[in-house]
Protein backbone atom coordinates (compact mmCIF):
# COMPACT_ATOMS: atom_id res chain seq x y z
CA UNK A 1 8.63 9.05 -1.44
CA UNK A 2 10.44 10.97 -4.20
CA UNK A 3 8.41 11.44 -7.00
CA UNK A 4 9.84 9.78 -10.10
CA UNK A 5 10.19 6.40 -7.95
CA UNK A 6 6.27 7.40 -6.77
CA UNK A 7 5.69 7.18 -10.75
CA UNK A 8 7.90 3.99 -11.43
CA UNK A 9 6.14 1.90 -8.88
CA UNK A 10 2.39 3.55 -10.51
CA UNK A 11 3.26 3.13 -13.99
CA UNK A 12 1.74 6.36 -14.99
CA UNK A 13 2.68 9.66 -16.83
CA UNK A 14 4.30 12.59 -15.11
CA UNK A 15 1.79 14.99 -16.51
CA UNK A 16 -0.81 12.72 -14.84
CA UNK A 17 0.65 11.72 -11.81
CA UNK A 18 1.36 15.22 -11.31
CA UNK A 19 -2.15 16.20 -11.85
CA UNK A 20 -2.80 13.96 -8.73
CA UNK A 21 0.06 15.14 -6.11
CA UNK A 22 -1.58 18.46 -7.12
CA UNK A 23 -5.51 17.79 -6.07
CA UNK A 24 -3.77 15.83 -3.10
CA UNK A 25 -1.55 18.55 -1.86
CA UNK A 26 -4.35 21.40 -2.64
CA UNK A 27 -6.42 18.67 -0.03
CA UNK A 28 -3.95 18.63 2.74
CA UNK A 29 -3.82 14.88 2.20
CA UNK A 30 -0.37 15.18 1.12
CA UNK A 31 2.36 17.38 1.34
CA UNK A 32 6.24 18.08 -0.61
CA UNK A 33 9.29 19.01 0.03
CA UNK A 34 12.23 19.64 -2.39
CA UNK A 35 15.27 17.82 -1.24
CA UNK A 36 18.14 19.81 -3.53
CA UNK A 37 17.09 18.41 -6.77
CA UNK A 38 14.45 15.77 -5.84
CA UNK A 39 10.53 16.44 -4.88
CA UNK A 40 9.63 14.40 -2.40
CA UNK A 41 6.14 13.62 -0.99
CA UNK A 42 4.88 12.72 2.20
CA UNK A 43 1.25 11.50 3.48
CA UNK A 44 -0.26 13.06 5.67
CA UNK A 45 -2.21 9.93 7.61
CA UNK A 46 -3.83 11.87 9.81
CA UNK A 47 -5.96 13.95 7.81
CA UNK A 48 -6.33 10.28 5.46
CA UNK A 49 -7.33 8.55 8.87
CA UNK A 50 -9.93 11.56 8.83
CA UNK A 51 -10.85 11.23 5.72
CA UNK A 52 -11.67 7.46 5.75
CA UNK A 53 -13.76 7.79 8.96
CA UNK A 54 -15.77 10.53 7.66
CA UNK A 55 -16.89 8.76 4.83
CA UNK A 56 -17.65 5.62 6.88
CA UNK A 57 -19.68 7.41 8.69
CA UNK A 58 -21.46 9.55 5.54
CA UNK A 59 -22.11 6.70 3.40
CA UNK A 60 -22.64 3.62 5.63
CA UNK A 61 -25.14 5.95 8.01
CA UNK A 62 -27.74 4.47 6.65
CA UNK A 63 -26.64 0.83 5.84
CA UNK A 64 -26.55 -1.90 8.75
CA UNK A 65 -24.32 -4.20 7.38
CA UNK A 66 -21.39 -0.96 7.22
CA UNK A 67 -21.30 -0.59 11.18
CA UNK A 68 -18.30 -3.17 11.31
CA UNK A 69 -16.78 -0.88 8.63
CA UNK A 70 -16.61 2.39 10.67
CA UNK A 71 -14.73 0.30 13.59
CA UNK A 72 -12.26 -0.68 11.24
CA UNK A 73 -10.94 2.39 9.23
């Protein structure tokens, strides 16, 4: 999604959303590409898939009622 309809549809500043595409991209959760004039960002669901079943499996490990959580992410 290009950025400035990324921060229309947030309702955030530039300075902050920009913060945020930065921790993101420094992550590998997301990455950019400039399209002439327009920076546009793409998820990268794999490594979020990744992400959200490690910390299924971190912080339900010790909590019964989280197993059904782990199967679903």
């Amino acid at each position: 999604m290009p950025v400035g309809r990324l921060q229309d549809k947030l309702k955030i500043p530039a300075s902050t959303l920009s913060h945020h595409i930065k921790s993101l991209v420094a992550v590998g959760l997301v990455s950019q590409v400039r399209e002439s004039t327009t920076l546009v960002c793409h998820a990268n669901f794999d490594a979020m898939r990744g992400l959200v079943d490690f910390l299924a499996a971190e912080c339900c490990a010790d909590e019964v009622g989280c197993r059904g959580a782990q199967s679903a992410a």
